[in-house]
C-alpha atoms as a PDB file:
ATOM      1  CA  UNK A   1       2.956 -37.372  -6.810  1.00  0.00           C
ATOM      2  CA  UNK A   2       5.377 -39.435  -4.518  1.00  0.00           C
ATOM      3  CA  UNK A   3       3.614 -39.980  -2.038  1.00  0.00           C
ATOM      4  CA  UNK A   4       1.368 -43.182  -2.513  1.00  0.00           C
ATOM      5  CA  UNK A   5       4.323 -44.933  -3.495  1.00  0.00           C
ATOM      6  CA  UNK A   6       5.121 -48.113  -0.865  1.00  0.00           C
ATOM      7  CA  UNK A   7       7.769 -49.119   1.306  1.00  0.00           C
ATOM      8  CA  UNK A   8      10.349 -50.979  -0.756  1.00  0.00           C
ATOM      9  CA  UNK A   9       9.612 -49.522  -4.225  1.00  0.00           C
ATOM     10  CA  UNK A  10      12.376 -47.479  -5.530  1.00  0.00           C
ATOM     11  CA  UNK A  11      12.200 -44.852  -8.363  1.00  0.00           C
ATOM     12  CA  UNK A  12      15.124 -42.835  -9.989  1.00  0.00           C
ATOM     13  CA  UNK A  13      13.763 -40.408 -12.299  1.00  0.00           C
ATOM     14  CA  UNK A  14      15.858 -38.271 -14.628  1.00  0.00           C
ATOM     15  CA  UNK A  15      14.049 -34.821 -15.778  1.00  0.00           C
ATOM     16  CA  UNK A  16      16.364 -33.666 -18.863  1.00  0.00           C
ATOM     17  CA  UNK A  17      14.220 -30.346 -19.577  1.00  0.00           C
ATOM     18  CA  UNK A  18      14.829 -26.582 -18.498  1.00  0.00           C
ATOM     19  CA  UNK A  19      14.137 -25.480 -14.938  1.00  0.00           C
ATOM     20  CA  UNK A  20      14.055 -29.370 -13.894  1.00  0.00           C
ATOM     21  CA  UNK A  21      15.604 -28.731 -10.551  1.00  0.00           C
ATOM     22  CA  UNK A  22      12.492 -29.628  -7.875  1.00  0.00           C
ATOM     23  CA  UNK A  23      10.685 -30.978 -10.978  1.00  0.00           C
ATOM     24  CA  UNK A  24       9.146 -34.010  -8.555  1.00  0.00           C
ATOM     25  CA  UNK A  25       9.695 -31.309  -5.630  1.00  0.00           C
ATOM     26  CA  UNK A  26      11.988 -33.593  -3.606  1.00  0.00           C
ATOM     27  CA  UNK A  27      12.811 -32.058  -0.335  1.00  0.00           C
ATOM     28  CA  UNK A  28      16.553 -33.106  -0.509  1.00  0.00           C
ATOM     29  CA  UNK A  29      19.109 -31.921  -2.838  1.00  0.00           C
ATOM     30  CA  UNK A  30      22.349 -33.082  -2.324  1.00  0.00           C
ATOM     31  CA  UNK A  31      26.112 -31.450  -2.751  1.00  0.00           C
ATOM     32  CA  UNK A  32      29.058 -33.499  -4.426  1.00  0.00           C
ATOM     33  CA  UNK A  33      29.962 -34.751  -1.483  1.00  0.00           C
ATOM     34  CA  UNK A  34      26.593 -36.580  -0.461  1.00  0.00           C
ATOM     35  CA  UNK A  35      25.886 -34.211   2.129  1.00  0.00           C
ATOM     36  CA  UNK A  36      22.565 -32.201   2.109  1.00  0.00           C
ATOM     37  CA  UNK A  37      23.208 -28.661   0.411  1.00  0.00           C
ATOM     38  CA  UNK A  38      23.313 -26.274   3.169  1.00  0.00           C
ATOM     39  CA  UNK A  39      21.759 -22.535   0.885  1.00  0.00           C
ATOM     40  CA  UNK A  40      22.428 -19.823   2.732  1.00  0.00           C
ATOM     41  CA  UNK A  41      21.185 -16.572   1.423  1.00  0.00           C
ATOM     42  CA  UNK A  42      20.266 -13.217   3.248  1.00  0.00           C
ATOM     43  CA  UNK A  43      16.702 -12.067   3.859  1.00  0.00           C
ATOM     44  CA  UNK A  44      15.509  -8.768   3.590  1.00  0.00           C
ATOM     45  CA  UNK A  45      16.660  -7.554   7.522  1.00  0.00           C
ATOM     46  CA  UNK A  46      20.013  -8.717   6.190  1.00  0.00           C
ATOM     47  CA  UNK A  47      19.734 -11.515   8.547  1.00  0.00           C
ATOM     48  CA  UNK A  48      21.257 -14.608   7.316  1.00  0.00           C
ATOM     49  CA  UNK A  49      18.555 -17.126   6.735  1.00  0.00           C
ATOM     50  CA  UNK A  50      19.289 -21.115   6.410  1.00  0.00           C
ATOM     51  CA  UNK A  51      17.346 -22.574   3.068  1.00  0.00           C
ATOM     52  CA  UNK A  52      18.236 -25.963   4.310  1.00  0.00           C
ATOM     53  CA  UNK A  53      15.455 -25.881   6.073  1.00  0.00           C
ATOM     54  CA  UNK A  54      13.365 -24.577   3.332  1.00  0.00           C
ATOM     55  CA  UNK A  55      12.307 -26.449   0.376  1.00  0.00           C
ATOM     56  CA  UNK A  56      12.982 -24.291  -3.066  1.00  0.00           C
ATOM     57  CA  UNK A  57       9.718 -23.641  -3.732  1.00  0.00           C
ATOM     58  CA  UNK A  58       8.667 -22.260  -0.419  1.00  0.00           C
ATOM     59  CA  UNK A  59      11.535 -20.307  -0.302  1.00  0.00           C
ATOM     60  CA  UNK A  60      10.270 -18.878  -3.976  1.00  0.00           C
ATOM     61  CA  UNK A  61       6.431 -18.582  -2.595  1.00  0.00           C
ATOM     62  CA  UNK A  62       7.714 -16.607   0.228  1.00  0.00           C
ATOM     63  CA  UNK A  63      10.386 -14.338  -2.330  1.00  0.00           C
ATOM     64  CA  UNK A  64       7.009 -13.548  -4.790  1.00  0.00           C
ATOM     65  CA  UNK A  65       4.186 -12.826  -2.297  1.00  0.00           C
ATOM     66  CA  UNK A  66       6.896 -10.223  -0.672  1.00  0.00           C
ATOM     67  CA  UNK A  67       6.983  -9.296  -4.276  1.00  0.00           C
ATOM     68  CA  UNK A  68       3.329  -8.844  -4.586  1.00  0.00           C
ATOM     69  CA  UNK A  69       2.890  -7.544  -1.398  1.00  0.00           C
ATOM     70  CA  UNK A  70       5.783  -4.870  -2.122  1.00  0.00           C
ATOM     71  CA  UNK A  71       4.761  -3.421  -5.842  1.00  0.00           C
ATOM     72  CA  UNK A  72       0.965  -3.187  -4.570  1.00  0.00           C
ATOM     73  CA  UNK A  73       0.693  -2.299  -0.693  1.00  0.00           C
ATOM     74  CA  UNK A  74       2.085   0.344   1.143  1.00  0.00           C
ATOM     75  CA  UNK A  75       3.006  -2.345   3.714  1.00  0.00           C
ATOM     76  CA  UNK A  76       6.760  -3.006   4.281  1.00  0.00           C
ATOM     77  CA  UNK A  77       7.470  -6.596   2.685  1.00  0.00           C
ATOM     78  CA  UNK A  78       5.972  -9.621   4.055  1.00  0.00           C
ATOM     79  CA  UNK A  79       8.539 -11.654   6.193  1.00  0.00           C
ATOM     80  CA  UNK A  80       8.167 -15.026   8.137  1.00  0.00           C
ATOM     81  CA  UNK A  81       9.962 -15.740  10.966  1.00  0.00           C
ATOM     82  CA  UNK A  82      12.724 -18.492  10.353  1.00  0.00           C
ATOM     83  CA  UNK A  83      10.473 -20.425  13.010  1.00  0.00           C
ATOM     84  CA  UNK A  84       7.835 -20.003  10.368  1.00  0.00           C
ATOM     85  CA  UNK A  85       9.615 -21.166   7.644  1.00  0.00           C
ATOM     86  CA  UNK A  86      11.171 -23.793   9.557  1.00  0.00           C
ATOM     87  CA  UNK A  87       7.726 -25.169  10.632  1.00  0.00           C
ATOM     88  CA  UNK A  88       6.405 -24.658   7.027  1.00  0.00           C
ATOM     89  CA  UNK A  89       9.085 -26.748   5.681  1.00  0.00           C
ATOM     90  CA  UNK A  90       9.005 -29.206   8.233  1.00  0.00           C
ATOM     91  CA  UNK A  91       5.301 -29.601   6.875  1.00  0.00           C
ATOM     92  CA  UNK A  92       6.178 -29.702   3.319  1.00  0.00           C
ATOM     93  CA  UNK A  93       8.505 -32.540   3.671  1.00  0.00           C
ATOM     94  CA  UNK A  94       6.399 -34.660   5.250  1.00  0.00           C
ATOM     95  CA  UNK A  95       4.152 -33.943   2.626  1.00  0.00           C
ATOM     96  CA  UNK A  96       6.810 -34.029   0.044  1.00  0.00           C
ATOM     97  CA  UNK A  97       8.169 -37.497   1.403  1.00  0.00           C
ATOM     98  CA  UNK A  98       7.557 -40.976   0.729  1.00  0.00           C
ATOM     99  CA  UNK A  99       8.103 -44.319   1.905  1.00  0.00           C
ATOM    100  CA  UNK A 100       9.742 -45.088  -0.871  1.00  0.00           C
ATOM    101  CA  UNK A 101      12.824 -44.897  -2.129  1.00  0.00           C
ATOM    102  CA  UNK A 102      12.741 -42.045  -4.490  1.00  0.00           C
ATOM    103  CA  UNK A 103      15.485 -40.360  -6.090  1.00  0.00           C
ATOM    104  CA  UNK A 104      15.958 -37.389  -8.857  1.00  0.00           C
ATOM    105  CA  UNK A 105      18.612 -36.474 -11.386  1.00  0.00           C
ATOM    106  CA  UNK A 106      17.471 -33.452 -12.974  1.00  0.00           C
ATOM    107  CA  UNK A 107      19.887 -31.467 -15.710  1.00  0.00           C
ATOM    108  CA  UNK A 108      19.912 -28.138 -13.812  1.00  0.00           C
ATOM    109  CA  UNK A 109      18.836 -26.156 -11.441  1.00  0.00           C
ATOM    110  CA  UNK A 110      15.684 -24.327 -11.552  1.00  0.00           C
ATOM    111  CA  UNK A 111      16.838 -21.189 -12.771  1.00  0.00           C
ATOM    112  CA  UNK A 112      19.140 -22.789 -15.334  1.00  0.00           C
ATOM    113  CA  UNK A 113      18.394 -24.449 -18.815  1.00  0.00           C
ATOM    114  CA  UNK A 114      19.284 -27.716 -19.934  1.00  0.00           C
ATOM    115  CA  UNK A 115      20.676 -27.998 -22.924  1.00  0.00           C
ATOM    116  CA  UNK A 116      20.694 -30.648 -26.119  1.00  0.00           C
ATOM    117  CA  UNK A 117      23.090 -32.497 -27.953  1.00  0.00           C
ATOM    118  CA  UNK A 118      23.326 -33.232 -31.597  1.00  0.00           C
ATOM    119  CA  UNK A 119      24.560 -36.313 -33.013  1.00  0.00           C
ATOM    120  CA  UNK A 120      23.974 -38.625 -36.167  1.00  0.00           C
ATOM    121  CA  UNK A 121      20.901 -36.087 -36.723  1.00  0.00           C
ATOM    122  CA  UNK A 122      19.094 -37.077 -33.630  1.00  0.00           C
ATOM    123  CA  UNK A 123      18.641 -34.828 -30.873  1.00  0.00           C
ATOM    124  CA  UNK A 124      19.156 -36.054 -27.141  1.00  0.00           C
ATOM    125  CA  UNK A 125      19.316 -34.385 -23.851  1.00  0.00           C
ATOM    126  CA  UNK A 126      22.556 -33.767 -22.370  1.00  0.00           C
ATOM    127  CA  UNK A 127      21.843 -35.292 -18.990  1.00  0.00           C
ATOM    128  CA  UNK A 128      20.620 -38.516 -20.845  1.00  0.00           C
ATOM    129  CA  UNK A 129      23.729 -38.659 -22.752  1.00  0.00           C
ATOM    130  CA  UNK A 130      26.134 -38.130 -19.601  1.00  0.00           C
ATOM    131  CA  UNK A 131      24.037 -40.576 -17.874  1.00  0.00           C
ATOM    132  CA  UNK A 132      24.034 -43.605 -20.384  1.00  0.00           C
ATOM    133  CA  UNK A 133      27.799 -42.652 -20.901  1.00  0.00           C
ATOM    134  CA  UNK A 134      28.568 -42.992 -17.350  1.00  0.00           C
ATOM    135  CA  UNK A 135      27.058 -46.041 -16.779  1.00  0.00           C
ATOM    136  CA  UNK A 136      27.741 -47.497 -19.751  1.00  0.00           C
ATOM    137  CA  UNK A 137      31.494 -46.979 -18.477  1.00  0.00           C
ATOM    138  CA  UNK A 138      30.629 -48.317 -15.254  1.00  0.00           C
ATOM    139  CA  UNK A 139      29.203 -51.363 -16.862  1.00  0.00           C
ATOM    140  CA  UNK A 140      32.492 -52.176 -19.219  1.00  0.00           C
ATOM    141  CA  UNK A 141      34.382 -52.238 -16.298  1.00  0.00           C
ATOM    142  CA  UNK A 142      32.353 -54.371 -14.550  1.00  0.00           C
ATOM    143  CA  UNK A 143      32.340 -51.731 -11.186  1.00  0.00           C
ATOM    144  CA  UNK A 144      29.837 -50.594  -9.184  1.00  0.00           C
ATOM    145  CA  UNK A 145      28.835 -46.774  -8.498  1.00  0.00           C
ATOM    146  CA  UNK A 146      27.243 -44.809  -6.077  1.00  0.00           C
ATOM    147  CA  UNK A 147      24.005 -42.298  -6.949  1.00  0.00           C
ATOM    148  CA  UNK A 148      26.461 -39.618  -5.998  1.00  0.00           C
ATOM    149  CA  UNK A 149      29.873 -40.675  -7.948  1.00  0.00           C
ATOM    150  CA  UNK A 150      26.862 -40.731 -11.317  1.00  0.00           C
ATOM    151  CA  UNK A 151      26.356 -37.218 -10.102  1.00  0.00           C
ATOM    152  CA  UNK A 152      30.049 -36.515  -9.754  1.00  0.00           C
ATOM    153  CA  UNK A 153      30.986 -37.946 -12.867  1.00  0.00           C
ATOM    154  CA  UNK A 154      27.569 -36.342 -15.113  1.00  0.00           C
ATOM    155  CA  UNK A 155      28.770 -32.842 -13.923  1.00  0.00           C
ATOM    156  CA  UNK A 156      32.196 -33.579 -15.367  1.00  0.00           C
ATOM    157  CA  UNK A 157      30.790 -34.264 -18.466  1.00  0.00           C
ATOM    158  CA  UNK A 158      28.402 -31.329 -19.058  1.00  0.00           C
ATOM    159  CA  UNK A 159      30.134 -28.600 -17.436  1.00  0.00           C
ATOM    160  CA  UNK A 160      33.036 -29.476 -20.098  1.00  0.00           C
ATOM    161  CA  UNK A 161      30.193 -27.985 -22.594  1.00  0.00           C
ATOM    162  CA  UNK A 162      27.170 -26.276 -21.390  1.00  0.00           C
ATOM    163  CA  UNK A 163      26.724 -24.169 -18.044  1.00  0.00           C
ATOM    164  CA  UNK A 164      23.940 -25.899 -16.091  1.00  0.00           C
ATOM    165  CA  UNK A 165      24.455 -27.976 -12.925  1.00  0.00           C
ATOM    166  CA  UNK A 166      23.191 -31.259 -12.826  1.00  0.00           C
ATOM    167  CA  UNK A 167      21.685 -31.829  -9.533  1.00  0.00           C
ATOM    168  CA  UNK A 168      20.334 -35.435  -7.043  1.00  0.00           C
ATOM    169  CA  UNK A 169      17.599 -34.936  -5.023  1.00  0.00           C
ATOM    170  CA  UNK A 170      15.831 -37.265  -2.690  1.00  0.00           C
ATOM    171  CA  UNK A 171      12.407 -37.500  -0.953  1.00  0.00           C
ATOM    172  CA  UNK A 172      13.969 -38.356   2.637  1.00  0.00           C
ATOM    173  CA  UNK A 173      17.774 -38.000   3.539  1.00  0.00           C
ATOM    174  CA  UNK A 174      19.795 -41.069   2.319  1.00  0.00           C
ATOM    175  CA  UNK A 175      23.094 -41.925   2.845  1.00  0.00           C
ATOM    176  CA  UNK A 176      24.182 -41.872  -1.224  1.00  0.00           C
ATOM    177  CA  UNK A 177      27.697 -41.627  -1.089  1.00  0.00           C
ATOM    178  CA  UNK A 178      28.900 -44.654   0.499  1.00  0.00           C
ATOM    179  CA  UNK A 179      30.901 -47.405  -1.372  1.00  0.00           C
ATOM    180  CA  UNK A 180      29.145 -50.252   1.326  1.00  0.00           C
ATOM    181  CA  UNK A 181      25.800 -51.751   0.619  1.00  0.00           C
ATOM    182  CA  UNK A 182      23.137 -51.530   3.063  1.00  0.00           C
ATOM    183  CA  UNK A 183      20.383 -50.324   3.157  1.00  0.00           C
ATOM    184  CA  UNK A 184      21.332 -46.953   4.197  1.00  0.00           C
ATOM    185  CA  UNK A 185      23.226 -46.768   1.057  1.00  0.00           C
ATOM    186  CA  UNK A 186      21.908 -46.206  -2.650  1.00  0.00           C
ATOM    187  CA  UNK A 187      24.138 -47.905  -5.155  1.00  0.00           C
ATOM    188  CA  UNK A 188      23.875 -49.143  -8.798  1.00  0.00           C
END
C-alpha cells in the first residue's frame, strides 16, 4: 500500500479501530523511548526467539500454520529456523518499506480493542481525541513535539480510562525521539 509512495512525501496515518496495530503493516514499532521494540517470546523448543526481527504478522503466519499443521498432521509442529525467519523478515521489510516517510499511530495493539468516547452525543475514537488534545496543547503553548513525546503523552491519556496501548510504527527506522531537527528526526 506504501510502497509507491516517493522520496520526500510524508504520511502519518492514525487507525482508531480494534486490532489497528500493523493496520498499514509497518515493519517498525517503536517503545516509549524511541527505540525499536525488542519482543522476545519463546518458541516451541523453549528457545528464546527475537521478534525484532520478525514483523507481527509473520510471526502470526508462522504461530497458525504450526497450528494447522498441529490439530491435522501427525507431524510434530512446523518450526523455522531463526535464520529463516530472519531472512523472511528481512524480505518483508523491504517489501513493507517505502521511500517515504511514513508513519502510524494506531489505538492498540493487534490483539487489543480500541475503544470510543462519548461526548455532547457524538461518538469519537479515543485515539482521535488524545491526539487533537495533545496537539491542541502543544499548539497553545506555542512548542514543538516529537512523534514519540505525541505517543508518550496519548498513552497518558487513554490508559487513565481504557486498557489498550496506543502504539507508532514506521516503514524504515527513524530517529523519532529527538528534540533537534534534521532530517533524521520526525517532529511536528
Amino acid at each position: 500500500m506504501i510502497k509507491p509512495l516517493p522520496k520526500g512525501c510524508l504520511l502519518t496515518a492514525l487507525a482508531d479501530c480494534c486490532h489497528s496495530g500493523t493496520v498499514l503493516d509497518l515493519p517498525y514499532t517503536y517503545k516509549c523511548n524511541g527505540e525499536i521494540e525488542n519482543v522476545r517470546d519463546i518458541d516451541e523448543n523453549n528457545e528464546e526467539i527475537d521478534k525484532e526481527y520478525l514483523t507481527n504478522e509473520i510471526y502470526k503466519k508462522n504461530k497458525m500454520v504450526q497450528e494447522i499443521v498441529s490439530r491435522n498432521s501427525s507431524q510434530p509442529k512446523l518450526a523455522l529456523s531463526l535464520e529463516e525467519r530472519i531472512s523472511i523478515d528481512n524480505y518483508a521489510k523491504k517489501v513493507k518499506s517505502s521511500e517515504a516517510d511514513v508513519i502510524q499511530f494506531s489505538s492498540c495493539r493487534d490483539n487489543e480493542i480500541s475503544a470510543d468516547e462519548r461526548a455532547n452525543g457524538n461518538t469519537y475514537g479515543a485515539l482521535c481525541n488524545a491526539f487533537i488534545s495533545t496537539l491542541t496543547s502543544v499548539i497553545l503553548e506555542e512548542k514543538t513535539i516529537s512523534y514519540i513525546d505525541i505517543l508518550v503523552e496519548i498513552r497518558k491519556i487513554i490508559k487513565k480510562k481504557y486498557g489498550q496501548t496506543p502504539q507508532i510504527s514506521t516503514c524504515r527506522p527513524m530517529i523519532i525521539n529527538n528534540n533537534n531537527n534534521n532530517n533524521n528526526n520526525k517532529r511536528i
